[in-house]
C-alpha atoms as a PDB file:
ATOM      1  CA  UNK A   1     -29.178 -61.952-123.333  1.00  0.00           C
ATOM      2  CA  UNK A   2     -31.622 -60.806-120.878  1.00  0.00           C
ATOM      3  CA  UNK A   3     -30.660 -57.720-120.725  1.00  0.00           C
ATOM      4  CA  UNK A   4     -30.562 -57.435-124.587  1.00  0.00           C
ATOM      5  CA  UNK A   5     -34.340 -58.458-124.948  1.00  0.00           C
ATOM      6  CA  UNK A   6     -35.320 -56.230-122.282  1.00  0.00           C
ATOM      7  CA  UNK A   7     -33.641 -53.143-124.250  1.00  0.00           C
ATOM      8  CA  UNK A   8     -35.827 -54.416-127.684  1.00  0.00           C
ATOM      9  CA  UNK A   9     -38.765 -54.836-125.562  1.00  0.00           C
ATOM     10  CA  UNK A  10     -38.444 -51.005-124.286  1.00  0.00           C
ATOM     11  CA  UNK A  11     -37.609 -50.002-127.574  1.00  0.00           C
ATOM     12  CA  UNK A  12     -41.238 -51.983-128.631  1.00  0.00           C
ATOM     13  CA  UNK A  13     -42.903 -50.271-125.967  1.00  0.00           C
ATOM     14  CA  UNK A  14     -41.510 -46.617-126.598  1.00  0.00           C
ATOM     15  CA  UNK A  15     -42.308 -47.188-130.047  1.00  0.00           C
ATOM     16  CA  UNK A  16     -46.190 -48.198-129.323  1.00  0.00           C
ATOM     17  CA  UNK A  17     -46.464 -45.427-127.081  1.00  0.00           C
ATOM     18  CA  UNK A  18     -44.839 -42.480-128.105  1.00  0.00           C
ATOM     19  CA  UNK A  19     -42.264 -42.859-130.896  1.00  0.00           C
ATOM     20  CA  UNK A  20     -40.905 -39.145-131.179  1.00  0.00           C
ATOM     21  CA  UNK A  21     -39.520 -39.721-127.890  1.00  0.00           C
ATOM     22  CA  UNK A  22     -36.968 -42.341-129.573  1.00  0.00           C
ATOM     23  CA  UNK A  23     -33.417 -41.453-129.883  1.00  0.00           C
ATOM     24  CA  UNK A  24     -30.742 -44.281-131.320  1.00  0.00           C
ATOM     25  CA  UNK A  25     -28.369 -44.977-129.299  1.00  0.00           C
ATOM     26  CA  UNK A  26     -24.792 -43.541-130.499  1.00  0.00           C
ATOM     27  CA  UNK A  27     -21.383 -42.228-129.350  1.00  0.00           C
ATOM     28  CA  UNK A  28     -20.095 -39.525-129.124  1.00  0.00           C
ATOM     29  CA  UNK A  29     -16.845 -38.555-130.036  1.00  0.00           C
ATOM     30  CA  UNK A  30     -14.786 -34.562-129.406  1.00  0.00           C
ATOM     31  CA  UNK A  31     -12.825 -33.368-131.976  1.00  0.00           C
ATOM     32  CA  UNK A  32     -11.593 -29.988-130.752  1.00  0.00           C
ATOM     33  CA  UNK A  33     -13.936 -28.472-128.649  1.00  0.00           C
ATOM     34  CA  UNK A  34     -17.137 -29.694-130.638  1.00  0.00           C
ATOM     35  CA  UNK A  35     -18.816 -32.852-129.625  1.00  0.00           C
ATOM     36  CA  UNK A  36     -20.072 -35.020-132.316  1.00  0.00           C
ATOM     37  CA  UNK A  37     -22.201 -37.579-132.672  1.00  0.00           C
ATOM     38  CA  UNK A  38     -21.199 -40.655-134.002  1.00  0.00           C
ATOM     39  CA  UNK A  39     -24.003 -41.942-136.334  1.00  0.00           C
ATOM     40  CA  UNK A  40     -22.046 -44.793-138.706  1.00  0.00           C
ATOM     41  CA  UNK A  41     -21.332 -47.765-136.804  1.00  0.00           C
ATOM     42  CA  UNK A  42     -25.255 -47.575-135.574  1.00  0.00           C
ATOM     43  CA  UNK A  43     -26.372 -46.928-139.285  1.00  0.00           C
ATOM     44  CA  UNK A  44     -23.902 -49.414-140.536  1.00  0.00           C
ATOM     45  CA  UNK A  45     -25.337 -52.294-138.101  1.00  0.00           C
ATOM     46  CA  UNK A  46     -28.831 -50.767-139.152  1.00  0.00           C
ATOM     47  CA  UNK A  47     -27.814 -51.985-142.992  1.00  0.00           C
ATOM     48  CA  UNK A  48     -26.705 -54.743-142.399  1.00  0.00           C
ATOM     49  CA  UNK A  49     -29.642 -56.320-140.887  1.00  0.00           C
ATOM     50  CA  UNK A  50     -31.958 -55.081-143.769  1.00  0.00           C
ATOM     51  CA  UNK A  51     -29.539 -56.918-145.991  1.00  0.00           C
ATOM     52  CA  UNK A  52     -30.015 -59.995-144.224  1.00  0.00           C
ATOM     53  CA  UNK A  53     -33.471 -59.496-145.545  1.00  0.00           C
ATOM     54  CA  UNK A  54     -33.395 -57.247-148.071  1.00  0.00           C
ATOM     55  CA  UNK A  55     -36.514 -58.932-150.275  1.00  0.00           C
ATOM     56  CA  UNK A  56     -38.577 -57.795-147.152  1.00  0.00           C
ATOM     57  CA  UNK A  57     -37.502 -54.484-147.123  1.00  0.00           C
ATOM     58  CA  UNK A  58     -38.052 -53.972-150.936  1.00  0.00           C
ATOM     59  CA  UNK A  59     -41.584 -52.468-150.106  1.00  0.00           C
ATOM     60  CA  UNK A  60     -39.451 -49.446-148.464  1.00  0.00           C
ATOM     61  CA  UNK A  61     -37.316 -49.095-151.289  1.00  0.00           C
ATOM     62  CA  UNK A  62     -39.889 -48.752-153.829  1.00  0.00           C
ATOM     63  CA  UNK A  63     -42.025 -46.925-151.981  1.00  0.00           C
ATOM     64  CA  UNK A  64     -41.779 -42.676-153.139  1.00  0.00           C
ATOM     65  CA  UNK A  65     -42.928 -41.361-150.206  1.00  0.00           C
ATOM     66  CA  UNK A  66     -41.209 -43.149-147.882  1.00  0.00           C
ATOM     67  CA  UNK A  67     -37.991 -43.666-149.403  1.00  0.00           C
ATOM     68  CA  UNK A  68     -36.520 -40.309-147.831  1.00  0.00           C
ATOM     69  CA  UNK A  69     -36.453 -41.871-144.622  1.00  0.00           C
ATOM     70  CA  UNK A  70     -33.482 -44.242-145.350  1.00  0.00           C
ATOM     71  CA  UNK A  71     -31.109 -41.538-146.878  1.00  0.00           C
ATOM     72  CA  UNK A  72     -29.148 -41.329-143.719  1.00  0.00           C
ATOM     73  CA  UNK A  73     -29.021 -44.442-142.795  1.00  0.00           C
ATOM     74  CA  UNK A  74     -27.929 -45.786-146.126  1.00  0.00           C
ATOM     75  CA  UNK A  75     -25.815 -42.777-146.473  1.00  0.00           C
ATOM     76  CA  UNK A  76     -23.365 -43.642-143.490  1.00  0.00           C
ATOM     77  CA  UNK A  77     -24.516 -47.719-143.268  1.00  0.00           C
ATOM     78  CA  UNK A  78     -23.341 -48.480-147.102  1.00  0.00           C
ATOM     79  CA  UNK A  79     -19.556 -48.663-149.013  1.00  0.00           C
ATOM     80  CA  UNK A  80     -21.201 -46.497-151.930  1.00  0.00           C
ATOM     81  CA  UNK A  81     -22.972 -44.034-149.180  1.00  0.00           C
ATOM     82  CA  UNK A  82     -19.949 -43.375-146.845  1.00  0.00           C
ATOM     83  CA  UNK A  83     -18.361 -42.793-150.534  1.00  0.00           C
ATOM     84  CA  UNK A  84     -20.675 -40.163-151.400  1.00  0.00           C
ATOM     85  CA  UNK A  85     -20.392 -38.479-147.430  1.00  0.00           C
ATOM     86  CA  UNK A  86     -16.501 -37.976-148.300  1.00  0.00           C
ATOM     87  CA  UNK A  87     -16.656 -36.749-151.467  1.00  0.00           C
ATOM     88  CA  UNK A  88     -19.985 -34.312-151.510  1.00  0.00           C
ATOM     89  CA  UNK A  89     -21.406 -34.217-147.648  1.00  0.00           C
ATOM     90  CA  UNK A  90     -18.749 -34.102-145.507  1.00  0.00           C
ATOM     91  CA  UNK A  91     -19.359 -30.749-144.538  1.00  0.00           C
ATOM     92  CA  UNK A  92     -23.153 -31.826-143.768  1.00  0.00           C
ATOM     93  CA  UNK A  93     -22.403 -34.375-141.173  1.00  0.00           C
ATOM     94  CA  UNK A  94     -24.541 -32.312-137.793  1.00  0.00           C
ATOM     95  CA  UNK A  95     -27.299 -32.130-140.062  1.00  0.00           C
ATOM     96  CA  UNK A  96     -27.527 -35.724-141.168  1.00  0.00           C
ATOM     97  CA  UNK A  97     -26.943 -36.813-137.778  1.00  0.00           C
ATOM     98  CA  UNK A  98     -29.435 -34.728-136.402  1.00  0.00           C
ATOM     99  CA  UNK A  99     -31.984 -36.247-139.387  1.00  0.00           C
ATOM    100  CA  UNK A 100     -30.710 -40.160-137.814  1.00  0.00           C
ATOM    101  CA  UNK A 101     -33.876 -39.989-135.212  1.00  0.00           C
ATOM    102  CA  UNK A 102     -36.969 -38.385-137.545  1.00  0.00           C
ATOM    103  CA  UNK A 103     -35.743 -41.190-139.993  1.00  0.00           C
ATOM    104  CA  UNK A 104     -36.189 -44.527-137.753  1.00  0.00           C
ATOM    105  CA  UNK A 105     -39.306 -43.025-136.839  1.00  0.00           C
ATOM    106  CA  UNK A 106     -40.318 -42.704-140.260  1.00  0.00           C
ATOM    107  CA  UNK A 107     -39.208 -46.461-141.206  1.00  0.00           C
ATOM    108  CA  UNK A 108     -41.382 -47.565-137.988  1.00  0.00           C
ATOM    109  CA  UNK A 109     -44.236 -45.123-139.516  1.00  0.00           C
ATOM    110  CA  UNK A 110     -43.717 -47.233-142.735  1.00  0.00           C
ATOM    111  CA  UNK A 111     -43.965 -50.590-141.306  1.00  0.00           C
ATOM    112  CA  UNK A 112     -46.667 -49.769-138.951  1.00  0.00           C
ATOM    113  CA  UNK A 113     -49.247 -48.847-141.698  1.00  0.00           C
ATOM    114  CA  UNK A 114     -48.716 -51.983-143.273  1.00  0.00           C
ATOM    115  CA  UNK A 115     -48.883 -53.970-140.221  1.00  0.00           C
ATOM    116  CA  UNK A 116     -51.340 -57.281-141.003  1.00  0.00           C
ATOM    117  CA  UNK A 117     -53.841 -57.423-138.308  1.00  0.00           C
ATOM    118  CA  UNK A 118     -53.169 -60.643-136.918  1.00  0.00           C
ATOM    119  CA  UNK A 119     -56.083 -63.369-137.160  1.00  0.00           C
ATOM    120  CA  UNK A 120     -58.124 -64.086-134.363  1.00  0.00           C
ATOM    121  CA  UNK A 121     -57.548 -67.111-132.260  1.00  0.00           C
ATOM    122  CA  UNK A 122     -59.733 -69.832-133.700  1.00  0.00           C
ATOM    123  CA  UNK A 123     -62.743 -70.496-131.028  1.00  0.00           C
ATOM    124  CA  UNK A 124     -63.718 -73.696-130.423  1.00  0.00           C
ATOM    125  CA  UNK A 125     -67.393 -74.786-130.345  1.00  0.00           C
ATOM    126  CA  UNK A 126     -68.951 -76.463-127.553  1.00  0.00           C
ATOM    127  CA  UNK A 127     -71.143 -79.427-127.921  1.00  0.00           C
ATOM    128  CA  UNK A 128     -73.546 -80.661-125.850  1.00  0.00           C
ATOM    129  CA  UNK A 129     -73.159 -83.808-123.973  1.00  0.00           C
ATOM    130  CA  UNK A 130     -76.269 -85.833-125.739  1.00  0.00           C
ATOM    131  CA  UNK A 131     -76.141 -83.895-128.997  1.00  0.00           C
ATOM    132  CA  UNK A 132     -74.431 -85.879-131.724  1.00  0.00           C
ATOM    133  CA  UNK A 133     -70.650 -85.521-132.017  1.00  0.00           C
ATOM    134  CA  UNK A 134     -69.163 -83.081-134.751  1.00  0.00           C
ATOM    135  CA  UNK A 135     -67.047 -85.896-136.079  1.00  0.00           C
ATOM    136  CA  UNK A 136     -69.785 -87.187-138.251  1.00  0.00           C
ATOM    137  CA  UNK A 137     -69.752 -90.805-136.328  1.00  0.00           C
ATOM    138  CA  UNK A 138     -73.727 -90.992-135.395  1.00  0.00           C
ATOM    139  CA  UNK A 139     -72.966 -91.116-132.284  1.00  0.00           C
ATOM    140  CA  UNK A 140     -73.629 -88.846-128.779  1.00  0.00           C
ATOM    141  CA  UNK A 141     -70.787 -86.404-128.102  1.00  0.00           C
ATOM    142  CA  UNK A 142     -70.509 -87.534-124.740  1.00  0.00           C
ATOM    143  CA  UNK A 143     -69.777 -91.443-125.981  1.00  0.00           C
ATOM    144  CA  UNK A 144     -67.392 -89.909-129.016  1.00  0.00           C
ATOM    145  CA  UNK A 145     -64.814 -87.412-129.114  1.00  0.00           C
ATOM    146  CA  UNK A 146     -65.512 -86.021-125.581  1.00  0.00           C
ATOM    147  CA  UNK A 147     -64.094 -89.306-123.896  1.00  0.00           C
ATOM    148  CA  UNK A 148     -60.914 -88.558-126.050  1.00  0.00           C
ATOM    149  CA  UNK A 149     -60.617 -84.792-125.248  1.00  0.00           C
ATOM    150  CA  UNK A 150     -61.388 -85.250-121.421  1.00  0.00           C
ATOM    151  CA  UNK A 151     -58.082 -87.430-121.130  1.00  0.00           C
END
């Protein structure tokens, strides 16, 4: 498990610092004497976990500009995708593969614009000793609330 949450957390990192570096990780399988890269089982897992939330990811989906970005990986991560690969694209596979990369960048892109700033930790006042306590009680701070905080 360590070892998994490391990986995410260099993923994170790579991601904050320079994204076009990323590359998925993917096999790679020969099939005569081309190498190809194996894009669906990583695209497939991909899917899957936006289905687990897919009312989150809606904002994706409806979104024009962005939309392009998940062709691939609901191309080769879908039943009705992998349908359309072997009946129109099969020929296309180096060039979707090659596309795998720009796209999770651009889904990061996506999410990263509409990143909520998070709020800021809540400061707490300070009172003074002899001033009278915030609690509304009449009386000093230092005979109120502070004699419960200090314990």
């Amino acid at each position: 498990m360590g070892l998994l949450i490391r990986y995410m957390n260099s993923i994170a990192a790579l991601f904050d610092t320079n994204p076009q570096e990323f590359e998925a990780l993917t096999y790679e399988r020969t099939v005569g004497d081309k190498t190809v890269r194996v894009i669906d089982e990583w695209c497939w897992g991909f899917m899957r976990t936006v289905l687990l939330r897919s009312d989150a990811w809606k904002p994706l989906f409806n979104d024009e500009d962005s939309i392009d970005c998940m062709t691939v990986v609901s191309l080769y991560g879908t039943k009705s995708g992998r349908e359309e690969i072997a009946k129109n694209l099969r020929n296309n596979h180096d060039k979707l593969a090659e596309l795998l990369n720009s796209s999770i960048i651009g889904i990061h892109g996506f999410w990263l614009k509409r990143r909520e700033r998070s709020t800021p930790p809540v400061q707490s006042k300070k009172f003074g000793r002899n001033k009278p306590c915030p609690c509304g009680s009449g009386k000093k701070y230092k005979k109120c609330c502070a004699t419960t905080t200090l314990h």
